[in-house]
C-alpha atoms as a PDB file:
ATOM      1  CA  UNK A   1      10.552  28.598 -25.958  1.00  0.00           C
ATOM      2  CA  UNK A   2      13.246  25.793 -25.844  1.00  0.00           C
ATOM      3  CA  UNK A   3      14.099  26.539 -22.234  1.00  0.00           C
ATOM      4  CA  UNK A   4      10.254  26.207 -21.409  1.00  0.00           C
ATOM      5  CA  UNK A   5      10.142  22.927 -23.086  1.00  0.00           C
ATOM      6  CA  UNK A   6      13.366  21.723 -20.998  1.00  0.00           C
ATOM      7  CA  UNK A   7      11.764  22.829 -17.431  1.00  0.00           C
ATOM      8  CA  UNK A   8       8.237  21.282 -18.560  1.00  0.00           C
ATOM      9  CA  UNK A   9       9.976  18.067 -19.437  1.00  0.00           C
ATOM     10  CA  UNK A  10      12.186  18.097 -16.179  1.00  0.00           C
ATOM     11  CA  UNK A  11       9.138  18.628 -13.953  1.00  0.00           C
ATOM     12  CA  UNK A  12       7.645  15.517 -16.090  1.00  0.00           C
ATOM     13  CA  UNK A  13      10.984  13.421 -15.166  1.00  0.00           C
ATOM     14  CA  UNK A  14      10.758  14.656 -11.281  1.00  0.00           C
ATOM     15  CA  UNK A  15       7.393  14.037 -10.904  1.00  0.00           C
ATOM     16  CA  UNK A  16       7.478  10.660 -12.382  1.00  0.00           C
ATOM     17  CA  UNK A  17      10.168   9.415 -10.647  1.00  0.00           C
ATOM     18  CA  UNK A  18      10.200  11.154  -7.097  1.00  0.00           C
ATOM     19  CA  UNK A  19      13.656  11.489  -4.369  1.00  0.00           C
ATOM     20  CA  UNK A  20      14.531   8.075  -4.078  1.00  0.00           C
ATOM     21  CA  UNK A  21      14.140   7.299  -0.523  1.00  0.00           C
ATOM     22  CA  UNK A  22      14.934   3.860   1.307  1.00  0.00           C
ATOM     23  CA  UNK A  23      11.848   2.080   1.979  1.00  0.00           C
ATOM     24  CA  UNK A  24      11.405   1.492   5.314  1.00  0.00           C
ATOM     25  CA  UNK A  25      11.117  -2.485   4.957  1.00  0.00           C
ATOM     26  CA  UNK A  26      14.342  -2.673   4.331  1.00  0.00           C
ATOM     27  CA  UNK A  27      15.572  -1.023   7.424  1.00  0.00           C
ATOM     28  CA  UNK A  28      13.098  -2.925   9.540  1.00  0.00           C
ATOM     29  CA  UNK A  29      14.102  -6.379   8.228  1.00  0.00           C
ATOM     30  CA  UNK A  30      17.611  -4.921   9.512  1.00  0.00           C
ATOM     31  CA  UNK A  31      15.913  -3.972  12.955  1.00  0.00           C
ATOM     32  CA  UNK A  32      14.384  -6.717  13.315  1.00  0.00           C
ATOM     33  CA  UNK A  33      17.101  -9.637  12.280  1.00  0.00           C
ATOM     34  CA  UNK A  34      16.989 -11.325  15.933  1.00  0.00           C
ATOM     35  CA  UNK A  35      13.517 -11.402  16.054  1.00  0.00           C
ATOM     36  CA  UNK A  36      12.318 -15.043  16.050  1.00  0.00           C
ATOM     37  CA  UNK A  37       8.846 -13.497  13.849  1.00  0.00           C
ATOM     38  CA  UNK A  38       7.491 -10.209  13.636  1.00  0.00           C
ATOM     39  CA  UNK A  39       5.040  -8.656  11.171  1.00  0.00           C
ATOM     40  CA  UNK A  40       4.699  -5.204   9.248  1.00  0.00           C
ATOM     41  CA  UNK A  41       1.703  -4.072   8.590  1.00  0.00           C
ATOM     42  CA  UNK A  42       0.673  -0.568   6.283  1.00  0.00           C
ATOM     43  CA  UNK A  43      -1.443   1.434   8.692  1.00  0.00           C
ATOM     44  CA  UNK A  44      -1.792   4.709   6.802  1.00  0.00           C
ATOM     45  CA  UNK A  45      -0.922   6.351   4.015  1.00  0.00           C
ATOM     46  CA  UNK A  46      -1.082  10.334   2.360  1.00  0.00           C
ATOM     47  CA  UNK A  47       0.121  12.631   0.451  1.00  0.00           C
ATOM     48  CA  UNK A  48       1.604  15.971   2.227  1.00  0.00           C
ATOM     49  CA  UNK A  49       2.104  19.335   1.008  1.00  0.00           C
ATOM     50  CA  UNK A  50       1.495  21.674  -1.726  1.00  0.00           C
ATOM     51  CA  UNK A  51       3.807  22.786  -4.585  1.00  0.00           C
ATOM     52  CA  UNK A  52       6.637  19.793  -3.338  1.00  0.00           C
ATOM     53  CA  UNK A  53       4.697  16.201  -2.226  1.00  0.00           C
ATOM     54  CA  UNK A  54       5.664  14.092   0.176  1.00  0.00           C
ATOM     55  CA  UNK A  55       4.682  10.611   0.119  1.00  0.00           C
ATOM     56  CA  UNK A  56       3.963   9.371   3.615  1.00  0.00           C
ATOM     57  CA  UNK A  57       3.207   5.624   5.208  1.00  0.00           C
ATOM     58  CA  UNK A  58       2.754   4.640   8.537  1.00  0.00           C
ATOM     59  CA  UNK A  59       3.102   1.297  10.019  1.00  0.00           C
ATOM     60  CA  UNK A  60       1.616  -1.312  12.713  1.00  0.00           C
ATOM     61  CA  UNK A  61       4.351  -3.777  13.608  1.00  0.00           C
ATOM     62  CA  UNK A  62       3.703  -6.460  15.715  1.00  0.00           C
ATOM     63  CA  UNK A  63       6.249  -8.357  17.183  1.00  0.00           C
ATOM     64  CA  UNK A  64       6.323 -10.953  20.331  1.00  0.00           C
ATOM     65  CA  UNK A  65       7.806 -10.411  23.990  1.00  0.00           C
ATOM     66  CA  UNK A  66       7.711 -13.748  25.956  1.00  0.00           C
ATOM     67  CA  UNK A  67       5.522 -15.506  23.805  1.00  0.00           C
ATOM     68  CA  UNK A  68       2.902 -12.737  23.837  1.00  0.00           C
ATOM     69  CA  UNK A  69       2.458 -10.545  20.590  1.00  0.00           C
ATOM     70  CA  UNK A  70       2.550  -6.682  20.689  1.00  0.00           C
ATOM     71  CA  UNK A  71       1.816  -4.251  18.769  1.00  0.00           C
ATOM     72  CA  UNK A  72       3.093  -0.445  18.035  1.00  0.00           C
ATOM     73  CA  UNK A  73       1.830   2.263  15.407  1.00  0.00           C
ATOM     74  CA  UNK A  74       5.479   4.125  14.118  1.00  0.00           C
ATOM     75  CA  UNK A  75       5.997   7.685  13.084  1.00  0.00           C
ATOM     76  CA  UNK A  76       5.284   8.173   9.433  1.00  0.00           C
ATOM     77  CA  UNK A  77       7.976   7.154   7.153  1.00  0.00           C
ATOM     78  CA  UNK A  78       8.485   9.523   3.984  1.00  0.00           C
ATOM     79  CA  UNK A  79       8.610   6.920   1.041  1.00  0.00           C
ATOM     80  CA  UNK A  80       9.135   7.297  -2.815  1.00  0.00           C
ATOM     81  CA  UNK A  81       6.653   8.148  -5.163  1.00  0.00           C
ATOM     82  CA  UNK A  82       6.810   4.616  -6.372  1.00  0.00           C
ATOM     83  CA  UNK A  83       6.599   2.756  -3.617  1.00  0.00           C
ATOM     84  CA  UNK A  84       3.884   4.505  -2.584  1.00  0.00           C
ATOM     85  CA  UNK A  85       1.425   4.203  -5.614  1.00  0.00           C
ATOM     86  CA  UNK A  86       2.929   0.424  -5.563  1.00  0.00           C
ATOM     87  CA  UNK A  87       1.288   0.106  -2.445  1.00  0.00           C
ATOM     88  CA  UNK A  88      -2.030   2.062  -2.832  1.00  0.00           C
ATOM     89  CA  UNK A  89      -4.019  -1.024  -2.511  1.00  0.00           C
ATOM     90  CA  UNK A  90      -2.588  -2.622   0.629  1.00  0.00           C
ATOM     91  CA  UNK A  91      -3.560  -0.342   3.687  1.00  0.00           C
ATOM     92  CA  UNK A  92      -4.404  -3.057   6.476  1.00  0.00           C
ATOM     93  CA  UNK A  93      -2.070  -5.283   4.747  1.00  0.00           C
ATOM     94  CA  UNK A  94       0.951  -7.541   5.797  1.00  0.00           C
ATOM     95  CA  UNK A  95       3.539  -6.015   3.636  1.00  0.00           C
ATOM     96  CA  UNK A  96       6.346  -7.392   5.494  1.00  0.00           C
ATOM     97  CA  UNK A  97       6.404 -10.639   7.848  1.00  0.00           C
ATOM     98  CA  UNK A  98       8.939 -12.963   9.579  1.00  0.00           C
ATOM     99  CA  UNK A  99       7.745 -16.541  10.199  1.00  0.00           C
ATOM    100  CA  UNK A 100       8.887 -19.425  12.948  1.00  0.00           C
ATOM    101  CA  UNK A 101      10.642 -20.842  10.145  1.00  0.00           C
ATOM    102  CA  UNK A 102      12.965 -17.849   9.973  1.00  0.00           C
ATOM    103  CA  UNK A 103      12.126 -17.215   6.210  1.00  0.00           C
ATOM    104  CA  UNK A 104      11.124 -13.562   5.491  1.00  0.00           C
ATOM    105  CA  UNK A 105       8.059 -13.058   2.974  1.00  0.00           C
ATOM    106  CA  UNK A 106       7.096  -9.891   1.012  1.00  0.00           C
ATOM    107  CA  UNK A 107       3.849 -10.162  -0.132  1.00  0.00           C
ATOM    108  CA  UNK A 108       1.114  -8.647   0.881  1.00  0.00           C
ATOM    109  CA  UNK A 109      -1.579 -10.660   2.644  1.00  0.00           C
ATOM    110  CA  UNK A 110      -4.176  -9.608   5.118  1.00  0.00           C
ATOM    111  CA  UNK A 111      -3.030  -8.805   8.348  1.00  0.00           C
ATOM    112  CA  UNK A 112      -2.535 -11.972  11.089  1.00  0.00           C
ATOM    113  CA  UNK A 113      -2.142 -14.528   8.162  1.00  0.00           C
ATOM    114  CA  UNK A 114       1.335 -15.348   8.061  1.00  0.00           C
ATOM    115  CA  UNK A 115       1.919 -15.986  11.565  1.00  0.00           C
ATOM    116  CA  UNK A 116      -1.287 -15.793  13.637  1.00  0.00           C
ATOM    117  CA  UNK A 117      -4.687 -17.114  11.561  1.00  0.00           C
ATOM    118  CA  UNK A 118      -4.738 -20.779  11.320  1.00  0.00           C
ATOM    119  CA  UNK A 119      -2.084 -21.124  14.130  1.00  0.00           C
ATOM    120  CA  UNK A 120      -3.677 -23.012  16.496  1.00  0.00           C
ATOM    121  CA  UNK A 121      -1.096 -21.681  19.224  1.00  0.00           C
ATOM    122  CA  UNK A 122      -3.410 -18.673  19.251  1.00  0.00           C
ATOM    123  CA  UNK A 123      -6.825 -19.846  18.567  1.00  0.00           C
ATOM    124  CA  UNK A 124      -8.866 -22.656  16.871  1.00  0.00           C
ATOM    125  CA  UNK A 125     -11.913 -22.704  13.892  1.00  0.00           C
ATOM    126  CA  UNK A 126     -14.963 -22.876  14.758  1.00  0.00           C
ATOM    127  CA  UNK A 127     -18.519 -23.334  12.865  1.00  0.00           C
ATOM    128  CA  UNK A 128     -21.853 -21.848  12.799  1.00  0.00           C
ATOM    129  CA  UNK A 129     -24.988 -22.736  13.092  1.00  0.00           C
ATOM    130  CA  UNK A 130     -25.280 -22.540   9.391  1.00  0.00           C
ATOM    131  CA  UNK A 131     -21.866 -24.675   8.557  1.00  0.00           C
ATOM    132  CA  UNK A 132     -19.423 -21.890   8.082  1.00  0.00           C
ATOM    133  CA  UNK A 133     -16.093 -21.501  10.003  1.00  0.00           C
ATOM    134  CA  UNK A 134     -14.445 -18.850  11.577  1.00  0.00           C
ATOM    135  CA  UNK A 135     -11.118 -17.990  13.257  1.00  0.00           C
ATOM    136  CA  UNK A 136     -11.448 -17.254  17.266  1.00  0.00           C
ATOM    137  CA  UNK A 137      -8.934 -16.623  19.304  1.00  0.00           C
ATOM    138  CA  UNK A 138      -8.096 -18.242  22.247  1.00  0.00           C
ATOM    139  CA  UNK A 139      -9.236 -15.940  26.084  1.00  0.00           C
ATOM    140  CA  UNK A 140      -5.791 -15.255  26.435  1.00  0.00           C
ATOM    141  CA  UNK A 141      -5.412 -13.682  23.098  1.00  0.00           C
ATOM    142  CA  UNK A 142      -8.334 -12.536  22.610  1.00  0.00           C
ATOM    143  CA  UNK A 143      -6.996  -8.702  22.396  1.00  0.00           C
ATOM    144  CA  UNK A 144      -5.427  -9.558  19.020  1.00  0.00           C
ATOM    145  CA  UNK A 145      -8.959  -9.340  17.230  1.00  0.00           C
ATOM    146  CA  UNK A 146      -8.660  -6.012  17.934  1.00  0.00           C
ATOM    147  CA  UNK A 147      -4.959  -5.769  16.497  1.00  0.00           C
ATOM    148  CA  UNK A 148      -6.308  -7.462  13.200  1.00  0.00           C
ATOM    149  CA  UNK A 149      -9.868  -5.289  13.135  1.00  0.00           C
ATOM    150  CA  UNK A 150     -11.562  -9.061  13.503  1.00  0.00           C
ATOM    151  CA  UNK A 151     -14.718  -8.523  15.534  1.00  0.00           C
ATOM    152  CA  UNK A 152     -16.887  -6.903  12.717  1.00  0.00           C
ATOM    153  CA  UNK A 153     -15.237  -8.964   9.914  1.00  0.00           C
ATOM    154  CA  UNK A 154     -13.739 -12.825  11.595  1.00  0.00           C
ATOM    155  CA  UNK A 155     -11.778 -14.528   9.083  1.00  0.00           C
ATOM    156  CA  UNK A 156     -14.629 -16.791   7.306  1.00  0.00           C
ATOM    157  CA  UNK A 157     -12.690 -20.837   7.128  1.00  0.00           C
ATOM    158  CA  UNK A 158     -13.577 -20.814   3.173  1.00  0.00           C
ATOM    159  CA  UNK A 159     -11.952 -17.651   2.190  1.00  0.00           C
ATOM    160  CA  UNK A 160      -8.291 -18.395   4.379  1.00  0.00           C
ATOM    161  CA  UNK A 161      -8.266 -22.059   2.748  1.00  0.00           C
ATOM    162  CA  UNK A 162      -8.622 -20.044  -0.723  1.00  0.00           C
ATOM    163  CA  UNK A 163      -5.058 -18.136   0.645  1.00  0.00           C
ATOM    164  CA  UNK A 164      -3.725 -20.759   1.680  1.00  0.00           C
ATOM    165  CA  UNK A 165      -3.904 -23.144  -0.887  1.00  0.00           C
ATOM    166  CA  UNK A 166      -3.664 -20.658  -3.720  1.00  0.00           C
ATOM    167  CA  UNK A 167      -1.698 -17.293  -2.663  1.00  0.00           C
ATOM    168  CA  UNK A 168       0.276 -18.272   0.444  1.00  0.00           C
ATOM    169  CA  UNK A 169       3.675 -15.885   0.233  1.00  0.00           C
ATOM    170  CA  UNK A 170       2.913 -16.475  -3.846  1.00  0.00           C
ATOM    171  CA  UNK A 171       1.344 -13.662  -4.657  1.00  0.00           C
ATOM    172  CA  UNK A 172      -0.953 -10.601  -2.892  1.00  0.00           C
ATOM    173  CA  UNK A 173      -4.658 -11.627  -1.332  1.00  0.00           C
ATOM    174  CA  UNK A 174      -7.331  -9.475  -1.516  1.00  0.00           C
ATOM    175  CA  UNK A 175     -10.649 -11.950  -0.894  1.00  0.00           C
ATOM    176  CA  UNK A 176     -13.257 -12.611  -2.797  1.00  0.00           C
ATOM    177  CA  UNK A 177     -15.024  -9.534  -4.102  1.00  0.00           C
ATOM    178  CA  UNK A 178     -18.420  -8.385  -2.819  1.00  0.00           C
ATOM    179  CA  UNK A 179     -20.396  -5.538  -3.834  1.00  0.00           C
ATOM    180  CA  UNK A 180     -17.489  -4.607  -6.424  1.00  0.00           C
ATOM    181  CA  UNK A 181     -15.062  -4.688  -3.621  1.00  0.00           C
ATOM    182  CA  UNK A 182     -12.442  -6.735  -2.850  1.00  0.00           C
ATOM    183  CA  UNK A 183     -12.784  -8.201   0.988  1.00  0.00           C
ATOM    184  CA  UNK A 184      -9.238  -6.843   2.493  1.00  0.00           C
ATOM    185  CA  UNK A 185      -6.787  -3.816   1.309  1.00  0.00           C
ATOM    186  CA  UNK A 186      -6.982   0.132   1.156  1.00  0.00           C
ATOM    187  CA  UNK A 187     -10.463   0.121  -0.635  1.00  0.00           C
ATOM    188  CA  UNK A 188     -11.588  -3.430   0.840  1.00  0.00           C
ATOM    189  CA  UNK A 189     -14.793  -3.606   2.764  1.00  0.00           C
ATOM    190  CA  UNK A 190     -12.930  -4.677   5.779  1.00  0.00           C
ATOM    191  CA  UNK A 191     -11.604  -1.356   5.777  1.00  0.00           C
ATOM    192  CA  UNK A 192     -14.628   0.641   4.816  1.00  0.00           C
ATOM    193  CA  UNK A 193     -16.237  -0.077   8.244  1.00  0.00           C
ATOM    194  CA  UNK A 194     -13.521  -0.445  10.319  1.00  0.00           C
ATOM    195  CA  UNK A 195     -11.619   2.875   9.069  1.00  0.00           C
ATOM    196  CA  UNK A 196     -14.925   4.464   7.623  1.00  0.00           C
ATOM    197  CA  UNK A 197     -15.352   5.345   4.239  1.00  0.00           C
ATOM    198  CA  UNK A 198     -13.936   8.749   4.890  1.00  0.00           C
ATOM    199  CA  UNK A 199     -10.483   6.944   4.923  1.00  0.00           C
ATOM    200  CA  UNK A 200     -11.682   5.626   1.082  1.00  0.00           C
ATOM    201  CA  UNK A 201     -12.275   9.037  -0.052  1.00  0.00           C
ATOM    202  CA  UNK A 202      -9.022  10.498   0.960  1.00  0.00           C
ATOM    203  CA  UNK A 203      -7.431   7.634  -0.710  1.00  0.00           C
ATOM    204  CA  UNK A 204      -9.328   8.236  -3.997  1.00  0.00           C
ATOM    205  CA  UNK A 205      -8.890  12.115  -3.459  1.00  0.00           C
ATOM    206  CA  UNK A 206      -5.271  11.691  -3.342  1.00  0.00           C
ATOM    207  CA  UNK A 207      -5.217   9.446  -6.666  1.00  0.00           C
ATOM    208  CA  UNK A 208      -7.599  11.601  -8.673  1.00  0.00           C
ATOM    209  CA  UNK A 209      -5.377  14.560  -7.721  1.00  0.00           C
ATOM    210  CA  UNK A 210      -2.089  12.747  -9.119  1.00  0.00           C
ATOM    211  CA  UNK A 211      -3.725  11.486 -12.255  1.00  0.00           C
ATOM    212  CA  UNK A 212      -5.228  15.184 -12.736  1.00  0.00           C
ATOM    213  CA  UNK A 213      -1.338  16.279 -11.861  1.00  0.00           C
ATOM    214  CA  UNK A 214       0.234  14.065 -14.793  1.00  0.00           C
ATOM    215  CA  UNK A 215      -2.298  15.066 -17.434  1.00  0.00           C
ATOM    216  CA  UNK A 216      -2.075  18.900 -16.858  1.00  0.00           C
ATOM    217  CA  UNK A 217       1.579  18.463 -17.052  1.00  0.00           C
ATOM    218  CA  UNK A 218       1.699  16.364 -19.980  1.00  0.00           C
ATOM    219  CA  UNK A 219      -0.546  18.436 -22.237  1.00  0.00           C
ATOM    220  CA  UNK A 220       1.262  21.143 -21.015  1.00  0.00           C
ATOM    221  CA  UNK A 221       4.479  19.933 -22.582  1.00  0.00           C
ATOM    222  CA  UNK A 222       2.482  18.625 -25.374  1.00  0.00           C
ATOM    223  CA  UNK A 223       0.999  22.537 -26.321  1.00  0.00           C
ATOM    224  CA  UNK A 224       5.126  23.875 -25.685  1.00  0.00           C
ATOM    225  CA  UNK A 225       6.586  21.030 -27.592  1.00  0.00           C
ATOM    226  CA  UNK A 226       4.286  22.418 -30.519  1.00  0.00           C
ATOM    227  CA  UNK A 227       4.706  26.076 -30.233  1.00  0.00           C
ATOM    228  CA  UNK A 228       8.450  25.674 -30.348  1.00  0.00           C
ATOM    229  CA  UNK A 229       8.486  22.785 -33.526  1.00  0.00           C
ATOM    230  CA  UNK A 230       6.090  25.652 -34.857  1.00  0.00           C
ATOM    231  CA  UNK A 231       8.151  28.624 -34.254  1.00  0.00           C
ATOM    232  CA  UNK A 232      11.338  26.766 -35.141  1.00  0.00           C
ATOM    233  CA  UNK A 233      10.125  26.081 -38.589  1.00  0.00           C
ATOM    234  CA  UNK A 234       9.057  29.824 -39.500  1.00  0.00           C
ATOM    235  CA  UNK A 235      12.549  31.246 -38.723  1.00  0.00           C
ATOM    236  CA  UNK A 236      13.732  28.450 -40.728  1.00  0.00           C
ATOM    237  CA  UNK A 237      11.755  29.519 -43.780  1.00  0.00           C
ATOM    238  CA  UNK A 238      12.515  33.401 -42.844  1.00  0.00           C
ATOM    239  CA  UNK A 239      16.296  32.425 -43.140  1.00  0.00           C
ATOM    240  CA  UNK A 240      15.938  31.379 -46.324  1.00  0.00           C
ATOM    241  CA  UNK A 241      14.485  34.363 -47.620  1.00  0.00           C
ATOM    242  CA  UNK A 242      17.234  36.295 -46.939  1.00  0.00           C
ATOM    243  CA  UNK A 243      20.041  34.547 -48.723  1.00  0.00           C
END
């Protein structure tokens, strides 16, 4: 029974803490040292495999070739257990970005804020009929609406002066929240219509499962740890019988 207790409690320790694996921000602030700015942003993210998980991410970094920005999707990056659930909130989120000023900044903001909304090297605000501003990019760079998922949701004026003034490389931005729903990250309503909501369920799949994971595991040890505190104390009592 002690030996069962020991493998419970190891698979409670494993599970926990996961293989320790780089993350992959570190290597691409290394990649990407002579870059003049460049930005990381978390594309996807899941959970592969059965009996032995493997925590997955997958990135949209956008970088700039003769004064033009590009973008490209990478491979998926295995990640640590950590880092992952550290991250669950922050699909279509900067998570990494380099600015003109050379400084590096690691936290998370939507995606075009830290080098391309508000710039007015790429576009200008303009207002509604109804008084409200939005960002628009310039003709030229028009094509990066579509590399920041702007044409169903622009960046309203209001909500990027609340960043800027408030969160700006301080601490993470989600938006206001409408409907119970914060406006940008994994279950943000940006994302629910420009990933679909299919995207959302995965993501709450894959959390439900993990939480289910932990609490079969740690009643589990809890029944074992039990049995054997049980058992240990009747042979005690049977041992002194017999002197």
């Amino acid at each position: 029974m002690k030996k069962i207790v020991i493998c419970v409690l190891a698979l409670i320790l494993l599970s926990c803490k996961g293989n320790y694996v780089e993350s992959p921000l570190d290597q691409f602030i290394r990649d990407f040292e002579a870059e003049q700015t460049y930005t990381v942003i978390l594309y996807d993210m899941d959970v592969q495999g059965t009996f032995v998980k493997r925590h997955m991410h997958q990135y949209k970094i956008i970088t700039e070739k003769n004064g033009v920005p590009e973008q490209k999707v990478t491979e998926q990056y295995q990640v640590s257990k950590n880092f992952f659930w550290k991250n669950e909130n922050n699909v279509g989120m900067e998570l990494v970005s380099k600015t003109a000023d050379g400084k590096i900044h690691k936290t998370p903001a939507p995606a075009g804020f830290s080098n391309y909304i508000g710039n007015e090297k790429y576009g200008q605000w303009r207002r509604r009929n109804d008084g409200t501003s939005f960002w628009a990019f310039y003709g030229q760079f028009a094509f990066m609406s579509t590399m920041f998922n702007l044409f169903a949701h622009p960046v309203n004026g209001r909500y990027y002066n609340g960043y800027y003034n408030n969160y700006r490389y301080r601490r993470p931005y989600y938006g206001p929240t409408v409907g119970g729903k914060p406006t940008y990250g994994t279950y943000g309503n940006v994302n629910k219509n420009s990933r679909s909501s299919s995207f959302q369920r995965r993501m709450s799949g894959i959390k439900q499962k993990s939480s289910n994971f932990k609490q079969r595991v740690t009643n589990r040890v809890n029944r074992s740890a039990g049995r054997y505190k049980t058992g240990s104390g009747m042979r005690s009592r049977s041992g002194g019988f017999g002197k």
